[in-house]
C-alpha atoms as a PDB file:
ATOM      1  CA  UNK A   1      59.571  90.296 142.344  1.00  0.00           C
ATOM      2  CA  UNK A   2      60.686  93.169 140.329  1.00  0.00           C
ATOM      3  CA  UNK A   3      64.086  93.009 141.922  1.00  0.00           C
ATOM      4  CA  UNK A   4      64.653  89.421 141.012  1.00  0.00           C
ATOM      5  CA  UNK A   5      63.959  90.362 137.102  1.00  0.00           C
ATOM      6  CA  UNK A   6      66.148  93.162 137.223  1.00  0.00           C
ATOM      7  CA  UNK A   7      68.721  90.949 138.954  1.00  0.00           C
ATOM      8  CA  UNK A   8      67.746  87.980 135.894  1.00  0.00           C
ATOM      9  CA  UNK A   9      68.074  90.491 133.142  1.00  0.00           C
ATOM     10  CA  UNK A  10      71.541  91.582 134.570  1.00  0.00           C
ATOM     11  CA  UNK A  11      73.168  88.322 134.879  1.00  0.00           C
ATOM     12  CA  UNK A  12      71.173  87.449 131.653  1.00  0.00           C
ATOM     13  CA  UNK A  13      72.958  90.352 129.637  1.00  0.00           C
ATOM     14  CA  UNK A  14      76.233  90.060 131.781  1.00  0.00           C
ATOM     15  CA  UNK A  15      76.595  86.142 129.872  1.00  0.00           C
ATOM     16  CA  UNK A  16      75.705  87.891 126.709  1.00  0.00           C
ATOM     17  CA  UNK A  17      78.507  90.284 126.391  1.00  0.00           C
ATOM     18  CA  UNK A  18      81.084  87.939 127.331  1.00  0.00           C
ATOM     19  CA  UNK A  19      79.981  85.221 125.128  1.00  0.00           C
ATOM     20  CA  UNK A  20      80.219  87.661 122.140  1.00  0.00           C
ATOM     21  CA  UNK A  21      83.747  89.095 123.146  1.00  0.00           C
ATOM     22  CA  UNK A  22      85.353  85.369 123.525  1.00  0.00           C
ATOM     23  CA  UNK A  23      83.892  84.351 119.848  1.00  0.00           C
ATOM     24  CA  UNK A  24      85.314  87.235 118.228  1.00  0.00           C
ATOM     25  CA  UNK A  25      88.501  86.147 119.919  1.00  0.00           C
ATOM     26  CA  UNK A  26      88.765  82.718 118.857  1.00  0.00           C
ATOM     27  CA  UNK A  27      88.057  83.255 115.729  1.00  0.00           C
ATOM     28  CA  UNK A  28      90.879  86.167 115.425  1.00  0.00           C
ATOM     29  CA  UNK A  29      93.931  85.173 113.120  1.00  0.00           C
ATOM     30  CA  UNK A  30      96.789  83.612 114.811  1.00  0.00           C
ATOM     31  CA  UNK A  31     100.161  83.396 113.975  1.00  0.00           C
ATOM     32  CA  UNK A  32     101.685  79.864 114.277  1.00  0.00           C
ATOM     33  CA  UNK A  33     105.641  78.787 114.687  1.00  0.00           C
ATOM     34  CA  UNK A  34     106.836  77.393 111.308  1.00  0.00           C
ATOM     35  CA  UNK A  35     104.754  79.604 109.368  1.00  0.00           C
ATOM     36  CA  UNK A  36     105.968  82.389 107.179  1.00  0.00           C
ATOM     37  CA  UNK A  37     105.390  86.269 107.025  1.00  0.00           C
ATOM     38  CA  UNK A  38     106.332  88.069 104.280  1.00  0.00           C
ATOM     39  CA  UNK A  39     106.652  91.849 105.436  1.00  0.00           C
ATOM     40  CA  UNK A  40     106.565  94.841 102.248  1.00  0.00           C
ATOM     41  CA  UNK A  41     107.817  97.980 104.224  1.00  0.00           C
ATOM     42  CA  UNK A  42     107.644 101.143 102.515  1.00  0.00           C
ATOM     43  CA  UNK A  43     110.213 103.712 103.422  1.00  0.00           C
ATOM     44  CA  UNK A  44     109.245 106.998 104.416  1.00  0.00           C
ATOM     45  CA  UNK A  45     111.669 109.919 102.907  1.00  0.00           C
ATOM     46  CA  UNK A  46     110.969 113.000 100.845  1.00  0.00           C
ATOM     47  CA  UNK A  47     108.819 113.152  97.839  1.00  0.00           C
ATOM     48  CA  UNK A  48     107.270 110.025  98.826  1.00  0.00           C
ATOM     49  CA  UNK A  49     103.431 109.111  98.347  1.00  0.00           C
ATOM     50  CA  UNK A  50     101.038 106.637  99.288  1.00  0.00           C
ATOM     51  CA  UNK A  51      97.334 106.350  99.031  1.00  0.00           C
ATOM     52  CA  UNK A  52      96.391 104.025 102.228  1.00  0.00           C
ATOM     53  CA  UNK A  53      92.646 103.801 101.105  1.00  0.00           C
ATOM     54  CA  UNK A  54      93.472 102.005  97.604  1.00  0.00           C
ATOM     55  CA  UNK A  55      96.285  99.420  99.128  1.00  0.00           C
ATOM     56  CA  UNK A  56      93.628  98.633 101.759  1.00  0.00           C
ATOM     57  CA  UNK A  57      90.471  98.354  99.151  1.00  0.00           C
ATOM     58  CA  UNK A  58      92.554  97.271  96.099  1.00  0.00           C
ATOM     59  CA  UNK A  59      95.848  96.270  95.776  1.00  0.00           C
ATOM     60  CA  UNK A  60      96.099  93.910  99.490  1.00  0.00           C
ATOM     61  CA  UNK A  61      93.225  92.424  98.478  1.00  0.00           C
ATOM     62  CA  UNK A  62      94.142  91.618  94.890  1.00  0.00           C
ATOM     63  CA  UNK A  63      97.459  90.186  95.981  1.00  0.00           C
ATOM     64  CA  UNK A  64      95.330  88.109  98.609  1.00  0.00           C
ATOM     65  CA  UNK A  65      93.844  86.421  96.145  1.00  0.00           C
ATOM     66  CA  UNK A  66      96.830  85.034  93.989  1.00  0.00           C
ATOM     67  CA  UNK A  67      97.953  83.421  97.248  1.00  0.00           C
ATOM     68  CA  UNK A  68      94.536  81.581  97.608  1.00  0.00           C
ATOM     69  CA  UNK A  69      94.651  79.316 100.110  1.00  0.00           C
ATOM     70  CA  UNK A  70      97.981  79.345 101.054  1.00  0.00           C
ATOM     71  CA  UNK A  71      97.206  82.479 102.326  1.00  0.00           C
ATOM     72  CA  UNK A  72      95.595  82.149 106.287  1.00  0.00           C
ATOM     73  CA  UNK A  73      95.543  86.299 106.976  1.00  0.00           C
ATOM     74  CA  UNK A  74      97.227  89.323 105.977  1.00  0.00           C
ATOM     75  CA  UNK A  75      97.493  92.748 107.650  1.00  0.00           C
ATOM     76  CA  UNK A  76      98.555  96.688 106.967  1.00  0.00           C
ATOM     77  CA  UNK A  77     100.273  98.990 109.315  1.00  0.00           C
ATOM     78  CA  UNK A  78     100.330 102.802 108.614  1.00  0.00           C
ATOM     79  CA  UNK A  79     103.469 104.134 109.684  1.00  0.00           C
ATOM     80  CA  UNK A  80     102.438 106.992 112.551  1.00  0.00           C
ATOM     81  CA  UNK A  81     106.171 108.185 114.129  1.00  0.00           C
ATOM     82  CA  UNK A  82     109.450 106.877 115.008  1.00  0.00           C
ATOM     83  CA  UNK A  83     110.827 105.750 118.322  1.00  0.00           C
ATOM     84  CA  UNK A  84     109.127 109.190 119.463  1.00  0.00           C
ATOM     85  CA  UNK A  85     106.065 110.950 118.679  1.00  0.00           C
ATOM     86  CA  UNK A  86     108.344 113.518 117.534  1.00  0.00           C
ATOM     87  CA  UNK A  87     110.539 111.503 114.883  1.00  0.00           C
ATOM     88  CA  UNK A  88     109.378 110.756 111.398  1.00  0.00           C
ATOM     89  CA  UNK A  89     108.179 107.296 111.064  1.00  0.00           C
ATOM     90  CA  UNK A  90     110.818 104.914 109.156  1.00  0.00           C
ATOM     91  CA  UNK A  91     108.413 103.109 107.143  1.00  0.00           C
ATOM     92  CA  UNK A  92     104.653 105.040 105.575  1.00  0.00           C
ATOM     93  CA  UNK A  93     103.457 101.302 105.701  1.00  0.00           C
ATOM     94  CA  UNK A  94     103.899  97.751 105.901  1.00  0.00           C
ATOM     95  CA  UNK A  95     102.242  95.073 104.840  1.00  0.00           C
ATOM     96  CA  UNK A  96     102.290  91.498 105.779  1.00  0.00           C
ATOM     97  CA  UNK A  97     101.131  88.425 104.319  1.00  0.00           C
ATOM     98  CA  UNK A  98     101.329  85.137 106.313  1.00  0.00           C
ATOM     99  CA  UNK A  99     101.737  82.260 104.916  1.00  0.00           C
ATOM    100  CA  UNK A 100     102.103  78.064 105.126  1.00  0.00           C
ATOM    101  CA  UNK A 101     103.980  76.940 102.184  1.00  0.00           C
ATOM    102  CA  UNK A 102     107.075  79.676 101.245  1.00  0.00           C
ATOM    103  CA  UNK A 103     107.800  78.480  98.173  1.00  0.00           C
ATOM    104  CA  UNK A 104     104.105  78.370  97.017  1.00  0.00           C
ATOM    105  CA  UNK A 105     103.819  81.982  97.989  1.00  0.00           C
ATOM    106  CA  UNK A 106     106.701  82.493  95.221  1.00  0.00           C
ATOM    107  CA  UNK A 107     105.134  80.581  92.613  1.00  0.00           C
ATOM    108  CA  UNK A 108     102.206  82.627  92.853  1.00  0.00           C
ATOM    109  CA  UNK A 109     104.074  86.063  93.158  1.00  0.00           C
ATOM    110  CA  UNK A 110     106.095  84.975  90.419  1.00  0.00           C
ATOM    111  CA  UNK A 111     103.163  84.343  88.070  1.00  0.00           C
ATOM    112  CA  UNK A 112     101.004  87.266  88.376  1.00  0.00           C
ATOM    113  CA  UNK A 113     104.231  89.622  89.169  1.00  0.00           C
ATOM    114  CA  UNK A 114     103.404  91.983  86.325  1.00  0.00           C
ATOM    115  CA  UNK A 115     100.030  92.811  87.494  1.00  0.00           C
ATOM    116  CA  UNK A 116     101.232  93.472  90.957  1.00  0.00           C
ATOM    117  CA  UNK A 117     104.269  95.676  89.827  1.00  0.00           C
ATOM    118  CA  UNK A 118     101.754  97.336  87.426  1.00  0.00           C
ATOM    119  CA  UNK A 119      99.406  98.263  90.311  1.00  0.00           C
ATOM    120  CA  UNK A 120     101.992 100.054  92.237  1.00  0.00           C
ATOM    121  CA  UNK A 121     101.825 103.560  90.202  1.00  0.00           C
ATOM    122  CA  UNK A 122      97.606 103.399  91.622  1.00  0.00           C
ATOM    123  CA  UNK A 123      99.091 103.900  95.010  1.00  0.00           C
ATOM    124  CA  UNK A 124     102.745 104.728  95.511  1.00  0.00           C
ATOM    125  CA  UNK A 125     106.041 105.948  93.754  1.00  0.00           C
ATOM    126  CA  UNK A 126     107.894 104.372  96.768  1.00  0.00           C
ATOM    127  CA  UNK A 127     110.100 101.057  95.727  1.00  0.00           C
ATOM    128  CA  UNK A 128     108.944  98.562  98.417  1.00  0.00           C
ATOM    129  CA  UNK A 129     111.466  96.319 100.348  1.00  0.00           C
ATOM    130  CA  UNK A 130     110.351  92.901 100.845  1.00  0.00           C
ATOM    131  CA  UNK A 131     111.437  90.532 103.355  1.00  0.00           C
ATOM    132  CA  UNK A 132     110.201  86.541 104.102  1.00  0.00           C
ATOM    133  CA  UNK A 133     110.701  85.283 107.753  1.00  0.00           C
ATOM    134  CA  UNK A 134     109.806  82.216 109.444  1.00  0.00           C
ATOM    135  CA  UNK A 135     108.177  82.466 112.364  1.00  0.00           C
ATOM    136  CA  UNK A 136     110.333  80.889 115.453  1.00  0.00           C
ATOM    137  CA  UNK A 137     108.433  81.691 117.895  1.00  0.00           C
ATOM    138  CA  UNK A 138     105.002  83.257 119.592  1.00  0.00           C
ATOM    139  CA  UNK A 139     104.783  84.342 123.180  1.00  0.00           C
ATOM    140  CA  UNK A 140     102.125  85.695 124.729  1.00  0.00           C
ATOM    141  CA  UNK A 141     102.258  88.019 127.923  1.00  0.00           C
ATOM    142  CA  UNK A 142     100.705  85.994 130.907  1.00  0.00           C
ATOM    143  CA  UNK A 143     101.024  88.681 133.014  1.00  0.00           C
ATOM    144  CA  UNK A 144      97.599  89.918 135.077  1.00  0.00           C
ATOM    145  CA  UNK A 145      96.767  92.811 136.452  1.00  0.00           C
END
Protein backbone atom coordinates (compact mmCIF):
# COMPACT_ATOMS: atom_id res chain seq x y z
CA UNK A 1 0.00 0.00 0.00
CA UNK A 2 2.67 2.31 1.06
CA UNK A 3 4.53 1.68 -2.15
CA UNK A 4 1.64 2.62 -4.34
CA UNK A 5 1.45 6.22 -2.44
CA UNK A 6 4.95 6.76 -2.75
CA UNK A 7 4.68 5.72 -6.41
CA UNK A 8 1.17 8.34 -6.55
CA UNK A 9 3.01 11.14 -4.89
CA UNK A 10 5.94 10.71 -7.44
CA UNK A 11 4.07 10.77 -10.58
CA UNK A 12 1.79 13.32 -8.74
CA UNK A 13 4.82 15.81 -8.21
CA UNK A 14 6.60 14.61 -11.50
CA UNK A 15 3.17 16.45 -13.49
CA UNK A 16 3.67 19.30 -11.15
CA UNK A 17 7.07 20.41 -12.09
CA UNK A 18 6.56 20.14 -15.66
CA UNK A 19 3.35 21.90 -15.74
CA UNK A 20 5.04 24.90 -14.00
CA UNK A 21 8.22 24.91 -16.33
CA UNK A 22 5.96 24.88 -19.71
CA UNK A 23 3.75 28.01 -18.29
CA UNK A 24 6.65 30.02 -17.56
CA UNK A 25 7.64 29.21 -21.10
CA UNK A 26 4.70 30.22 -22.93
CA UNK A 27 4.29 33.06 -21.40
CA UNK A 28 8.14 34.18 -22.08
CA UNK A 29 8.48 37.19 -24.62
CA UNK A 30 8.90 36.28 -28.15
CA UNK A 31 10.31 37.98 -30.85
CA UNK A 32 8.15 38.01 -34.05
CA UNK A 33 9.33 38.64 -37.94
CA UNK A 34 8.22 42.18 -38.95
CA UNK A 35 8.70 43.55 -35.65
CA UNK A 36 11.32 46.05 -34.69
CA UNK A 37 14.27 46.14 -32.10
CA UNK A 38 15.83 49.08 -31.33
CA UNK A 39 19.37 48.14 -29.81
CA UNK A 40 21.33 51.26 -27.46
CA UNK A 41 24.94 49.77 -27.22
CA UNK A 42 27.25 51.44 -25.02
CA UNK A 43 30.88 51.32 -25.94
CA UNK A 44 33.32 50.18 -23.60
CA UNK A 45 36.78 52.35 -23.69
CA UNK A 46 38.68 54.23 -21.03
CA UNK A 47 37.22 56.56 -18.55
CA UNK A 48 33.95 55.12 -19.17
CA UNK A 49 31.14 54.53 -16.42
CA UNK A 50 27.98 52.93 -15.99
CA UNK A 51 25.81 52.18 -13.07
CA UNK A 52 23.88 48.80 -14.22
CA UNK A 53 21.60 48.87 -11.04
CA UNK A 54 19.93 52.42 -11.93
CA UNK A 55 19.44 51.64 -15.94
CA UNK A 56 17.84 48.38 -14.75
CA UNK A 57 15.57 50.05 -11.76
CA UNK A 58 15.22 53.51 -13.40
CA UNK A 59 16.01 54.68 -16.56
CA UNK A 60 14.75 51.11 -18.82
CA UNK A 61 11.86 51.28 -17.05
CA UNK A 62 11.07 54.96 -17.47
CA UNK A 63 11.73 54.76 -21.18
CA UNK A 64 9.32 51.61 -21.11
CA UNK A 65 6.73 53.55 -20.28
CA UNK A 66 6.74 56.39 -23.00
CA UNK A 67 6.48 53.51 -25.48
CA UNK A 68 3.24 52.21 -23.74
CA UNK A 69 1.79 49.77 -25.58
CA UNK A 70 3.67 49.75 -28.49
CA UNK A 71 6.13 48.39 -26.45
CA UNK A 72 5.67 44.14 -26.15
CA UNK A 73 9.26 43.56 -24.03
CA UNK A 74 12.51 45.05 -23.57
CA UNK A 75 15.81 43.59 -22.31
CA UNK A 76 19.57 44.63 -20.92
CA UNK A 77 22.77 42.88 -21.59
CA UNK A 78 25.90 43.66 -19.45
CA UNK A 79 28.80 43.50 -21.53
CA UNK A 80 31.16 40.53 -19.76
CA UNK A 81 34.33 40.03 -22.51
CA UNK A 82 35.04 40.03 -26.08
CA UNK A 83 35.33 37.17 -28.51
CA UNK A 84 37.55 35.71 -25.52
CA UNK A 85 37.35 35.69 -21.91
CA UNK A 86 40.49 37.46 -22.15
CA UNK A 87 39.48 40.55 -24.46
CA UNK A 88 37.69 43.58 -23.17
CA UNK A 89 34.10 43.50 -23.98
CA UNK A 90 33.13 45.98 -27.00
CA UNK A 91 30.05 47.24 -25.58
CA UNK A 92 29.51 47.79 -21.14
CA UNK A 93 25.76 47.26 -22.19
CA UNK A 94 23.02 47.10 -24.50
CA UNK A 95 19.74 47.62 -24.35
CA UNK A 96 16.90 46.64 -26.50
CA UNK A 97 13.48 47.66 -26.89
CA UNK A 98 11.13 45.71 -29.24
CA UNK A 99 8.68 47.10 -30.82
CA UNK A 100 5.36 46.89 -33.41
CA UNK A 101 4.89 50.20 -34.92
CA UNK A 102 8.63 51.99 -35.79
CA UNK A 103 7.49 55.12 -36.37
CA UNK A 104 5.32 55.25 -33.16
CA UNK A 105 8.38 54.32 -31.20
CA UNK A 106 9.84 57.77 -32.69
CA UNK A 107 7.00 59.82 -31.88
CA UNK A 108 7.27 58.86 -28.44
CA UNK A 109 11.17 59.14 -28.19
CA UNK A 110 10.84 62.29 -29.85
CA UNK A 111 8.43 63.76 -27.29
CA UNK A 112 9.84 62.96 -24.03
CA UNK A 113 13.61 63.12 -25.57
CA UNK A 114 14.72 65.69 -23.02
CA UNK A 115 13.88 63.69 -20.07
CA UNK A 116 15.62 60.69 -21.44
CA UNK A 117 18.85 62.64 -22.50
CA UNK A 118 18.57 64.32 -19.04
CA UNK A 119 18.62 60.94 -17.24
CA UNK A 120 21.77 59.82 -18.80
CA UNK A 121 24.31 61.82 -16.36
CA UNK A 122 22.25 59.32 -13.29
CA UNK A 123 23.98 56.47 -14.96
CA UNK A 124 26.63 56.98 -17.61
CA UNK A 125 29.06 59.58 -19.28
CA UNK A 126 29.17 57.13 -22.28
CA UNK A 127 27.33 58.64 -25.63
CA UNK A 128 25.07 55.68 -26.60
CA UNK A 129 24.78 54.43 -30.27
CA UNK A 130 21.40 53.58 -31.29
CA UNK A 131 20.37 51.39 -33.98
CA UNK A 132 16.49 50.24 -35.27
CA UNK A 133 16.27 46.83 -37.13
CA UNK A 134 13.50 44.88 -38.40
CA UNK A 135 13.36 41.64 -37.55
CA UNK A 136 13.63 39.20 -40.82
CA UNK A 137 13.73 36.36 -39.35
CA UNK A 138 13.58 33.85 -36.07
CA UNK A 139 14.96 30.36 -36.07
CA UNK A 140 15.00 28.19 -33.50
CA UNK A 141 17.55 25.21 -33.04
CA UNK A 142 15.53 21.87 -33.49
CA UNK A 143 18.30 19.99 -32.76
CA UNK A 144 17.93 17.12 -29.74
CA UNK A 145 20.17 15.64 -27.80
Amino acid sequence: MTTKIKLFLLIFAFIGFTSCKTSQLKNAPIPEAGMYKVAIFYPNGEDKTFDMDYYEKKHMPMVASFLGENLKFYEIDKGISGRTPEDKASFVAIGYFYVQNVAEYGKAIAQNRDAIVNDFKNYTNIQPVIQINEIKQIKHNDIKK
